[in-house]
N, C-alpha and C. Protein backbone atom coordinates (compact mmCIF):
# COMPACT_ATOMS: atom_id res chain seq x y z
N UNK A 1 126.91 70.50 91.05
CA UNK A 1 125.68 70.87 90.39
C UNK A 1 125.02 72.02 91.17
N UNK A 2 124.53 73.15 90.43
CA UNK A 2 124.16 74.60 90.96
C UNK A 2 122.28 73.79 91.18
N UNK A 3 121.92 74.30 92.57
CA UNK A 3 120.67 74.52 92.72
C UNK A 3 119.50 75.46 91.68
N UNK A 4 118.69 75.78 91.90
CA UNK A 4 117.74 76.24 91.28
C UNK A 4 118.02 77.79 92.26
N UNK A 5 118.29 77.87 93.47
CA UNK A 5 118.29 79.00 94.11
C UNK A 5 119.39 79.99 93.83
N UNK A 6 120.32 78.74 93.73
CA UNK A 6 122.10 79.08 93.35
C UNK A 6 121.84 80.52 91.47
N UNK A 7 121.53 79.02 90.70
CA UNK A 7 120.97 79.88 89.57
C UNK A 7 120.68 81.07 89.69
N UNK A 8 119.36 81.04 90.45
CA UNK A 8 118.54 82.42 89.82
C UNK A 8 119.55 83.98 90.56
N UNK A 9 120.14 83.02 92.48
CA UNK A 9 121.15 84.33 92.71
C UNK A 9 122.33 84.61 91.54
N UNK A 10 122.64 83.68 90.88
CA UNK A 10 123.55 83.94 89.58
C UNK A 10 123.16 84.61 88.74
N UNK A 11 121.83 84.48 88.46
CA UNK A 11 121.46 85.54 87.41
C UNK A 11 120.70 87.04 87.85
N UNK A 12 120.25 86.79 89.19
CA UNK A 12 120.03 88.04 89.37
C UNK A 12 121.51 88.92 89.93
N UNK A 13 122.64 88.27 90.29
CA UNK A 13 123.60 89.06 90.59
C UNK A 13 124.35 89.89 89.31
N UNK A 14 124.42 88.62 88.11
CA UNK A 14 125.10 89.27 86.99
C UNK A 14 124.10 90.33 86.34
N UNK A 15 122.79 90.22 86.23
CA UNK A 15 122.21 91.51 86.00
C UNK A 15 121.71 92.53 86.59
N UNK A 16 122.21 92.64 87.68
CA UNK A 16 123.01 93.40 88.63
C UNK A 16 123.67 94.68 88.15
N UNK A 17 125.01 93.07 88.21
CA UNK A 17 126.12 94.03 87.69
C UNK A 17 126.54 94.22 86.16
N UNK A 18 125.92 93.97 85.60
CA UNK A 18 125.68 94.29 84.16
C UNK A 18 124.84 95.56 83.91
N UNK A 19 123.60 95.67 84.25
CA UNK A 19 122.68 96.50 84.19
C UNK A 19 122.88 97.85 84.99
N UNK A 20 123.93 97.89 86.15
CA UNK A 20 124.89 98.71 86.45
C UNK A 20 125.49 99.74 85.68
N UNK A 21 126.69 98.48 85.18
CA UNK A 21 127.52 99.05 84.74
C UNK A 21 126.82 99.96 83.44
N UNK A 22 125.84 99.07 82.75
CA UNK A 22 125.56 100.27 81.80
C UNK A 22 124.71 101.09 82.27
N UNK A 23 124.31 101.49 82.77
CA UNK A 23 123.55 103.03 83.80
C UNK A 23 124.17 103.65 83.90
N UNK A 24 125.54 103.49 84.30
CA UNK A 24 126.81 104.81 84.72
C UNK A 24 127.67 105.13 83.56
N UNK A 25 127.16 104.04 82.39
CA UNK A 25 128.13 104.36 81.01
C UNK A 25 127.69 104.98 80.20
N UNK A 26 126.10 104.66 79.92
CA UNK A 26 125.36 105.01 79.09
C UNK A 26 125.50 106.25 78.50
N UNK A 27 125.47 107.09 77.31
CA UNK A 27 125.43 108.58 77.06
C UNK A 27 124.00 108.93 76.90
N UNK A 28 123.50 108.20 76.62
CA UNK A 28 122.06 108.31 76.76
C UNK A 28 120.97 108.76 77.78
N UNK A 29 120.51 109.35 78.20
CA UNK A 29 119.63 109.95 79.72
C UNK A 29 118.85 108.74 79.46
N UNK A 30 117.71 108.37 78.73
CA UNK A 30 116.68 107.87 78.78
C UNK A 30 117.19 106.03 78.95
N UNK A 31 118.10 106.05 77.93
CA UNK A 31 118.51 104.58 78.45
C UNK A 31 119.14 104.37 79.28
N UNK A 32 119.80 105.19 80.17
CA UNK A 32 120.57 105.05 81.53
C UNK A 32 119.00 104.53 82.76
N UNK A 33 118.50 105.55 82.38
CA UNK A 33 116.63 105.16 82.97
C UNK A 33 116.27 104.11 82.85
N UNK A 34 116.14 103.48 82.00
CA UNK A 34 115.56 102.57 82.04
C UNK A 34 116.68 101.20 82.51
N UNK A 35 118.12 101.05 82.16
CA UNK A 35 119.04 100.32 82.83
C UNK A 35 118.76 100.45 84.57
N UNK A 36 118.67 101.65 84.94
CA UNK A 36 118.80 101.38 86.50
C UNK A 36 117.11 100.89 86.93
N UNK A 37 116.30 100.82 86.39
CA UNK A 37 114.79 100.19 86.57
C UNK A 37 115.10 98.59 86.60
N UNK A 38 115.69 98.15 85.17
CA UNK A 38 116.77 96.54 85.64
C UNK A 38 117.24 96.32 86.88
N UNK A 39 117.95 96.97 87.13
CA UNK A 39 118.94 96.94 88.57
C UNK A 39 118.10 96.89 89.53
N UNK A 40 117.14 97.85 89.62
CA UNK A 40 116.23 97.89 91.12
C UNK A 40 115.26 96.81 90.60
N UNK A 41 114.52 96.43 89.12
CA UNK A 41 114.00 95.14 89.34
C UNK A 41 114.89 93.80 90.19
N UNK A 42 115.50 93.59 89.09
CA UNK A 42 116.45 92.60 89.66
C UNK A 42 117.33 92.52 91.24
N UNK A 43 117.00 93.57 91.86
CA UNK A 43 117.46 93.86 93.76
C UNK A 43 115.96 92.92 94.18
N UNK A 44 115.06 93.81 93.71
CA UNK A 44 113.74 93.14 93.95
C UNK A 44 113.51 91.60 94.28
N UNK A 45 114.39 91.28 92.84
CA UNK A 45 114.05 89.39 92.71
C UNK A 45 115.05 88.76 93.73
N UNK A 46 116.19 89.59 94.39
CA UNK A 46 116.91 88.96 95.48
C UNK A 46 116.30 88.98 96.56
N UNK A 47 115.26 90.19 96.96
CA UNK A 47 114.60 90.20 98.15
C UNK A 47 113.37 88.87 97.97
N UNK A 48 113.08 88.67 96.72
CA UNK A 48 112.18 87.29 97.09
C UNK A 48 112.78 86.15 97.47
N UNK A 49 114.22 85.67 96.97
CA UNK A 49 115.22 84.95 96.84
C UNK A 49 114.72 84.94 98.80
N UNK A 50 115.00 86.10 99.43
CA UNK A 50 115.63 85.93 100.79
C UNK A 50 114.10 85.76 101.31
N UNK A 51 112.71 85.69 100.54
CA UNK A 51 111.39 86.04 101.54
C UNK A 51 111.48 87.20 102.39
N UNK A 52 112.06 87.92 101.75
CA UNK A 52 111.82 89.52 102.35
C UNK A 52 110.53 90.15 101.29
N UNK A 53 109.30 89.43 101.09
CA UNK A 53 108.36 90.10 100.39
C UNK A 53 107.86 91.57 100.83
N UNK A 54 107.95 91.92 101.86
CA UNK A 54 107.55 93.53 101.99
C UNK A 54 108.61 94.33 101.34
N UNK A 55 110.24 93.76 101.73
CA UNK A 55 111.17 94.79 101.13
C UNK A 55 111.37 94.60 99.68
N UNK A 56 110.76 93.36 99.20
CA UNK A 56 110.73 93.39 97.87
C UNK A 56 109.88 94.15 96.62
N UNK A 57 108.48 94.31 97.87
CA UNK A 57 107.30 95.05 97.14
C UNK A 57 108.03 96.63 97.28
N UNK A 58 108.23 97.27 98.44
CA UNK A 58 109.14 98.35 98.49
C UNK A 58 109.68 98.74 97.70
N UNK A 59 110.69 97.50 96.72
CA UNK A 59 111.58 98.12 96.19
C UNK A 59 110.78 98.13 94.71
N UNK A 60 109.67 97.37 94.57
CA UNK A 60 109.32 97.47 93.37
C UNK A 60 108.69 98.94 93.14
N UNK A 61 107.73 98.92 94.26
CA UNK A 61 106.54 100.20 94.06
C UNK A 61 107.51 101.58 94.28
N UNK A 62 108.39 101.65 95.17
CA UNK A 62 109.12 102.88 95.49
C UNK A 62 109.94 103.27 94.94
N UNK A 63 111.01 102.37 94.39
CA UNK A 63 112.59 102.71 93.61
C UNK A 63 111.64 102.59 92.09
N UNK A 64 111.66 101.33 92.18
CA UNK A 64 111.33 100.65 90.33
C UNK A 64 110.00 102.06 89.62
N UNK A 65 108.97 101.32 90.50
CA UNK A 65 107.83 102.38 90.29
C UNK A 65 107.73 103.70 90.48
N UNK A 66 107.94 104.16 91.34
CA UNK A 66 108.64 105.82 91.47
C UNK A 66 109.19 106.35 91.26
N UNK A 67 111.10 106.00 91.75
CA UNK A 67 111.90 106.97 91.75
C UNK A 67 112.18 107.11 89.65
N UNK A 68 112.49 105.66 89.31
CA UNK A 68 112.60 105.69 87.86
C UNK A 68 111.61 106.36 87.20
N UNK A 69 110.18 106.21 87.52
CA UNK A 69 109.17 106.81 86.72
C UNK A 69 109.17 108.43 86.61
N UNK A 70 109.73 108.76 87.56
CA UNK A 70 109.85 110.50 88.13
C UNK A 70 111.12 110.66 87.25
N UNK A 71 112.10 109.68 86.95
CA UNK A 71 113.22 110.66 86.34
C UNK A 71 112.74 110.12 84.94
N UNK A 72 112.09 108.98 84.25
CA UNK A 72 111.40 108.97 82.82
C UNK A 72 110.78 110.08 82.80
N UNK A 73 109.60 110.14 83.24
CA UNK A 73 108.74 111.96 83.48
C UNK A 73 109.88 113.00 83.10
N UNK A 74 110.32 113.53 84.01
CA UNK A 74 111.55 114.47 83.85
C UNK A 74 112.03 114.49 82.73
N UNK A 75 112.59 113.52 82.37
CA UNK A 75 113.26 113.35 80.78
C UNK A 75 112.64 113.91 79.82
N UNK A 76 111.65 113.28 79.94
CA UNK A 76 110.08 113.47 78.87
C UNK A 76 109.21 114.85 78.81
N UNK A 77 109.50 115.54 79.81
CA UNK A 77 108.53 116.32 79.84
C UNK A 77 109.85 117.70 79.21
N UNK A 78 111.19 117.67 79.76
CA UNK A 78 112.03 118.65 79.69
C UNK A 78 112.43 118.50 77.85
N UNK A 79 111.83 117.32 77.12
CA UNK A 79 112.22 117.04 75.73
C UNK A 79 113.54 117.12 75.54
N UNK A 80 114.52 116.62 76.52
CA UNK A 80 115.87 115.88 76.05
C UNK A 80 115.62 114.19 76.29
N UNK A 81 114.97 113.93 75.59
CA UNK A 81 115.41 112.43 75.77
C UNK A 81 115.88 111.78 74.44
N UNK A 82 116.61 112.57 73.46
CA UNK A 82 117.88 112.01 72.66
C UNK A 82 119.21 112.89 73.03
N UNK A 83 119.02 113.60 73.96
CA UNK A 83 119.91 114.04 74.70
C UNK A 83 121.11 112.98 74.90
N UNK A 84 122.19 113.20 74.56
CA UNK A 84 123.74 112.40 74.35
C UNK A 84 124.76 113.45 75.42
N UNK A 85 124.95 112.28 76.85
CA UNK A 85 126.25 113.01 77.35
C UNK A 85 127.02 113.25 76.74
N UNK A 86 128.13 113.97 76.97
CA UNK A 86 129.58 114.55 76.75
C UNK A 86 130.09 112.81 77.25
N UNK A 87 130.95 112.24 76.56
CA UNK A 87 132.03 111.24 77.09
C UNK A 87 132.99 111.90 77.97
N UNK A 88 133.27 111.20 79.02
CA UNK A 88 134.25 111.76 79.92
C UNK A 88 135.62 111.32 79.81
N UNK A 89 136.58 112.51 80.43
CA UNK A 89 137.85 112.53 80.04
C UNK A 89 138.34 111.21 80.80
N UNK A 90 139.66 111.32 80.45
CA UNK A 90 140.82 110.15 81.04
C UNK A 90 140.76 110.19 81.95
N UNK A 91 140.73 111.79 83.06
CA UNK A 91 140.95 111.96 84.20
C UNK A 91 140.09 111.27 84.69
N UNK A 92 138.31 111.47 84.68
CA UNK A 92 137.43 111.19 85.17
C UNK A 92 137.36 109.83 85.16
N UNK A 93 138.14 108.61 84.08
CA UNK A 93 137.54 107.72 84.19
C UNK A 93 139.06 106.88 85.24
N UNK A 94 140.12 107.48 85.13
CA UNK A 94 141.12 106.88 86.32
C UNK A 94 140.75 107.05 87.84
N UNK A 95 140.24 108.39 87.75
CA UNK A 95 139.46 108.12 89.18
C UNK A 95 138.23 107.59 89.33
N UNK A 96 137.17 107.42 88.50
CA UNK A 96 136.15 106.54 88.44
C UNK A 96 136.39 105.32 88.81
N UNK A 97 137.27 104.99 88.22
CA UNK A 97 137.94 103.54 88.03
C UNK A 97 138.48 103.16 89.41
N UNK A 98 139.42 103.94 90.13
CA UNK A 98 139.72 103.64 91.55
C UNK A 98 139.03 104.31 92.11
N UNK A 99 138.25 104.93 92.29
CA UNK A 99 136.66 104.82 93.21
C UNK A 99 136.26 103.01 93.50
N UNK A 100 135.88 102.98 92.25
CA UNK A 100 135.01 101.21 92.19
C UNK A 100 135.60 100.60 92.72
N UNK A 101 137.09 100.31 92.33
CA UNK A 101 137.78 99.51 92.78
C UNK A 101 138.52 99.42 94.28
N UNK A 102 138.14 100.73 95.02
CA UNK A 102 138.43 101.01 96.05
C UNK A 102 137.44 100.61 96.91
N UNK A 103 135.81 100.58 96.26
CA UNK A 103 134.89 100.40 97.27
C UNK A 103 134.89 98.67 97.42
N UNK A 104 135.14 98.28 96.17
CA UNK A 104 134.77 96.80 95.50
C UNK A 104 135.89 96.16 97.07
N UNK A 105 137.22 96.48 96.64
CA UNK A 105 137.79 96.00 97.84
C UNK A 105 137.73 95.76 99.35
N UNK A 106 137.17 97.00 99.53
CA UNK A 106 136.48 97.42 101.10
C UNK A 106 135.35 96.75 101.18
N UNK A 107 134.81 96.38 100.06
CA UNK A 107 133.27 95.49 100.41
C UNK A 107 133.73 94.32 100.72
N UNK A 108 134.89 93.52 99.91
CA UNK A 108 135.15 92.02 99.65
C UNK A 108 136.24 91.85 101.09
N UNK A 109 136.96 92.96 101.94
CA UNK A 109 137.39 92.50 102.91
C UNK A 109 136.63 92.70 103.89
N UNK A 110 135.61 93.45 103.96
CA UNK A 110 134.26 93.30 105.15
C UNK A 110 133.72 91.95 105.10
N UNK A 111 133.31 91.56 103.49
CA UNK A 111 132.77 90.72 103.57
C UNK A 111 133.39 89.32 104.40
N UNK A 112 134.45 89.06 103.98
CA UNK A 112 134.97 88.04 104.14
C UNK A 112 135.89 87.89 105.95
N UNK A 113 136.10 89.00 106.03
CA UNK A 113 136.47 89.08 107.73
C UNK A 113 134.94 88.91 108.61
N UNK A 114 133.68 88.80 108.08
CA UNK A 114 133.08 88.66 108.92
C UNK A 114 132.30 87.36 109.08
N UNK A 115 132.45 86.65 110.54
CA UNK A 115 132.18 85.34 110.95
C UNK A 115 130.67 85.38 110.85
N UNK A 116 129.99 84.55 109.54
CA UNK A 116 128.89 84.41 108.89
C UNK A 116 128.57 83.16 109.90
N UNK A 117 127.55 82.58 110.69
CA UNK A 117 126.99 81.53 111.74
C UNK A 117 125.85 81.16 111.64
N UNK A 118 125.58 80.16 111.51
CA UNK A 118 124.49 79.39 110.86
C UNK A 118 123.93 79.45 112.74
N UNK A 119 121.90 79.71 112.16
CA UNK A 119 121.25 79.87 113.64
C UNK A 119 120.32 78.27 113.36
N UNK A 120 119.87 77.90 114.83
CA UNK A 120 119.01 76.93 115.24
C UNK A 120 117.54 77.64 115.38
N UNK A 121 117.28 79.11 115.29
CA UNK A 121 116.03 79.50 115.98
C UNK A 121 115.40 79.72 114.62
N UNK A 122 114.05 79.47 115.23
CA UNK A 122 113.45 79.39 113.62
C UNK A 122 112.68 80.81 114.05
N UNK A 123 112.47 80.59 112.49
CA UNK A 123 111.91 82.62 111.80
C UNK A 123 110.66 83.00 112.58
N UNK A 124 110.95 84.42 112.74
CA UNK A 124 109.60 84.33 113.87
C UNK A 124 108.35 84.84 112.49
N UNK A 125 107.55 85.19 112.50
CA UNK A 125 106.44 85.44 112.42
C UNK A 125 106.00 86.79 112.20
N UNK A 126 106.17 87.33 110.94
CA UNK A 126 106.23 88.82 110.99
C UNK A 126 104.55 89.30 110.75
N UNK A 127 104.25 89.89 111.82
CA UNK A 127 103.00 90.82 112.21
C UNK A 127 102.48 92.18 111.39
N UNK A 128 101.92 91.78 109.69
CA UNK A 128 101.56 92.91 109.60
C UNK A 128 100.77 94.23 109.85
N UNK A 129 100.40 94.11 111.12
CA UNK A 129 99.10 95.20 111.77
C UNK A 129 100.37 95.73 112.48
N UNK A 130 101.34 95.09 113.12
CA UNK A 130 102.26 95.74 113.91
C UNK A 130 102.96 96.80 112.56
N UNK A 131 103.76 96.23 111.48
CA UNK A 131 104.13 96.74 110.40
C UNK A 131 103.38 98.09 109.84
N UNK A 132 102.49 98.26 109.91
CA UNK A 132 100.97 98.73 109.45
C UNK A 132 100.92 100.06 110.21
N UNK A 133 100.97 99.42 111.37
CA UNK A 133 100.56 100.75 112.70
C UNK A 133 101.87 101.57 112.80
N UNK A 134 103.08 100.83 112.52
CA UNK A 134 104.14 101.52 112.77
C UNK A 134 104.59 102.83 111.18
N UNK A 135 103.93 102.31 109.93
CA UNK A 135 104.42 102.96 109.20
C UNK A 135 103.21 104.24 108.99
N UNK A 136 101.88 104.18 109.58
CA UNK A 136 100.87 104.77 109.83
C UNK A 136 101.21 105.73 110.87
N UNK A 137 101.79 105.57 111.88
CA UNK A 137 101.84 106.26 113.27
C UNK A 137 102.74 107.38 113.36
N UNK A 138 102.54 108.51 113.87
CA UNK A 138 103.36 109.66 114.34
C UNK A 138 103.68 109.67 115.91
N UNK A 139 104.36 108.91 116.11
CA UNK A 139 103.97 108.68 117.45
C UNK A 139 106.00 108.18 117.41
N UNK A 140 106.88 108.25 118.10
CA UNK A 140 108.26 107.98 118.11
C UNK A 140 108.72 106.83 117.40
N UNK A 141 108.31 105.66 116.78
CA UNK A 141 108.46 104.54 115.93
C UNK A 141 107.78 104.56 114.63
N UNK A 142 107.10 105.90 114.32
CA UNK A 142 106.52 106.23 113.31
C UNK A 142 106.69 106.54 112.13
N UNK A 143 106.35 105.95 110.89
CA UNK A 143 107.07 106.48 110.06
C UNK A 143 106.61 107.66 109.00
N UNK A 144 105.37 108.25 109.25
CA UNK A 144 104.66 109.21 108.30
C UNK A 144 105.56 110.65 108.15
N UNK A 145 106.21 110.85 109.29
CA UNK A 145 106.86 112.14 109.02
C UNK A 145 107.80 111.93 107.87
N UNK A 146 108.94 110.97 108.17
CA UNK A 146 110.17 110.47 107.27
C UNK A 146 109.10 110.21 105.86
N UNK A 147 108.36 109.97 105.51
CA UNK A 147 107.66 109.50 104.36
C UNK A 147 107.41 110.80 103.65
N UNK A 148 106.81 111.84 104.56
CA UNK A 148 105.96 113.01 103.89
C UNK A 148 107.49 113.91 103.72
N UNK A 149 108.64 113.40 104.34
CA UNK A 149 110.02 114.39 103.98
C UNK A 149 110.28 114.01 103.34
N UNK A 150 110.06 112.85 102.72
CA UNK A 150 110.82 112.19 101.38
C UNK A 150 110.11 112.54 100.14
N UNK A 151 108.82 112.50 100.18
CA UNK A 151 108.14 113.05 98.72
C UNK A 151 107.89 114.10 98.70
N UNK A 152 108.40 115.52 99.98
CA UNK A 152 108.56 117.13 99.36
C UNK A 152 109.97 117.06 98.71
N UNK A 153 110.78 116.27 98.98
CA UNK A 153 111.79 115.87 98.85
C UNK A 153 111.75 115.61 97.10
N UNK A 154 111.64 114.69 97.00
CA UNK A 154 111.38 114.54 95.73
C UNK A 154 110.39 115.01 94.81
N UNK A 155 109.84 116.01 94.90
CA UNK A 155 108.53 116.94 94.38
C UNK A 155 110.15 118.05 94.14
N UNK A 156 110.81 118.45 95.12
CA UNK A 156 111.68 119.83 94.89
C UNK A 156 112.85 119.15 94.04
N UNK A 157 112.89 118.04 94.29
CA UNK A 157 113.96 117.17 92.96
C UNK A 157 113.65 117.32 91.67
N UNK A 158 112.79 117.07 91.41
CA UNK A 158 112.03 117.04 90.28
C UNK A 158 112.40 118.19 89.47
N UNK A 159 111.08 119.58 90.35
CA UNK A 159 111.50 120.90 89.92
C UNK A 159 112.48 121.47 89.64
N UNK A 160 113.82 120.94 90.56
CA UNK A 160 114.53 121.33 90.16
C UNK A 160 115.75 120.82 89.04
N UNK A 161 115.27 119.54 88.19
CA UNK A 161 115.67 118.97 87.20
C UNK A 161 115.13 119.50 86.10
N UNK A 162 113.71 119.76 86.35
CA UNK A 162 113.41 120.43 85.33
C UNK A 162 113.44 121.96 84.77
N UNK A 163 114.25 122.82 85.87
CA UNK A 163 114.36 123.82 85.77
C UNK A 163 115.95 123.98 85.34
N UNK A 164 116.66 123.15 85.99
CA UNK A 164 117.89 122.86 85.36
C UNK A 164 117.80 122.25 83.92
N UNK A 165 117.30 121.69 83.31
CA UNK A 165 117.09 120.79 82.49
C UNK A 165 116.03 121.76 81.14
N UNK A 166 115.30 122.44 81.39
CA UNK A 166 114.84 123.64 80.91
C UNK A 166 115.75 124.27 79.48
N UNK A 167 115.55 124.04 78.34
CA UNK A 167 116.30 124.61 77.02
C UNK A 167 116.85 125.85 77.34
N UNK A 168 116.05 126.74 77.93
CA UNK A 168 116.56 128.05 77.80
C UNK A 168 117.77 128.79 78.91
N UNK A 169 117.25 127.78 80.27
CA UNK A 169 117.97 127.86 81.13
C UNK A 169 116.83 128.69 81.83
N UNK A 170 117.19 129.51 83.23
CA UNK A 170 116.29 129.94 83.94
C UNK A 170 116.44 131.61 84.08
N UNK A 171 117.57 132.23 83.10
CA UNK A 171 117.56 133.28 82.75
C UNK A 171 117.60 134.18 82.02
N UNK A 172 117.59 133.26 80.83
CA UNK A 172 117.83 133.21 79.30
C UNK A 172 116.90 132.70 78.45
N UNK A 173 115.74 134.31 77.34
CA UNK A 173 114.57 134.13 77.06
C UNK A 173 114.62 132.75 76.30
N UNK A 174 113.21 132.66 75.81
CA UNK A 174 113.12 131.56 74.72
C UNK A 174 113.68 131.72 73.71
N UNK A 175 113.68 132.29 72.96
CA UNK A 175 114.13 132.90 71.18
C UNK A 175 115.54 133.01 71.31
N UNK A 176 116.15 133.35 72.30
CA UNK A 176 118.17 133.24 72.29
C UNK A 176 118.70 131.40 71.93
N UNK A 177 117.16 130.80 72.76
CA UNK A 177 117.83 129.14 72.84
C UNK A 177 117.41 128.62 71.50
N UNK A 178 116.29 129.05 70.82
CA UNK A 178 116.02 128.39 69.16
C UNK A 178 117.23 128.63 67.92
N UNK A 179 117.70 130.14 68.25
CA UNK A 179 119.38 130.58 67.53
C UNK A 179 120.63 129.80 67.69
N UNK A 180 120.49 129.22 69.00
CA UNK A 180 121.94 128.55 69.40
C UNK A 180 121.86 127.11 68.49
């Protein structure tokens, strides 16, 4: 008989890997978007699973809430969002295919070669002012620099999706792209 914990890692694993797989299949831009928002929800509900509530809020407010919302935006604002990939060739999907299955393997013999050991010490006590000061601080354990490189970072991502992403292209007037 499956626990209640067992369960929910069962269901947050298969929509996982369900909600995955259709993100990378999808031809769709906008529904590929919203599939990988599933995925990083559902990472989320494993970090509660483990009481990792900070890395769970993380992943909600930063991946779920951000990074997805920035590429919905993008979508939306560049007006392809009935935009339909090209299906990819044979080639692409035999090596796609042993990609996955190459990593899938390398994960499942890490996993399993490594001596998993049950501890006696109980959980210490996580200090959020210590947490706090450290992601506040510029100081060598600090994390404001890495933070403020990550969202010029993604500010020049953006731009440059949408400049890629742009009907006309970035050298080619307006009125050539309404003819095509």
């Amino acid at each position: 008989m499956m626990t209640g914990n067992q369960i929910m890692f069962a269901l947050f694993s298969a929509m996982i890997v369900a909600f995955s797989i259709l993100t990378v299949t999808s031809r769709r831009i906008l529904r590929a978007a919203v599939y990988l928002l599933f995925v990083l929800v559902s990472t989320a509900g494993l970090y509660f699973m483990l009481n990792y509530q900070f890395l769970a809020a993380i992943q909600l407010t930063l991946y779920a809430g951000g990074i997805v919302v920035l590429i919905i935006f993008s979508v939306l604002l560049t007006s392809h969002i009935g935009q339909k990939f090209e299906p990819a060739g044979l080639k692409k999907n035999i090596f796609s295919a042993l990609a996955a299955i190459s990593g899938a393997i390398l994960t499942i013999i890490n996993i399993l070669d490594y001596k998993f050991s049950a501890t006696t010490i109980a959980a210490s006590e996580v200090d959020m002012r210590v947490i706090g000061k450290g992601l506040l601080s510029v100081d060598h354990d600090g994390f404001v620099l890495p933070f403020e490189v990550v969202s010029v970072l993604l500010i020049a991502a953006m731009i440059g999706a949408i400049v890629v992403a742009k009907k006309g292209g970035p050298g080619e007037p307006e009125s050539e792209t309404v003819n095509k």
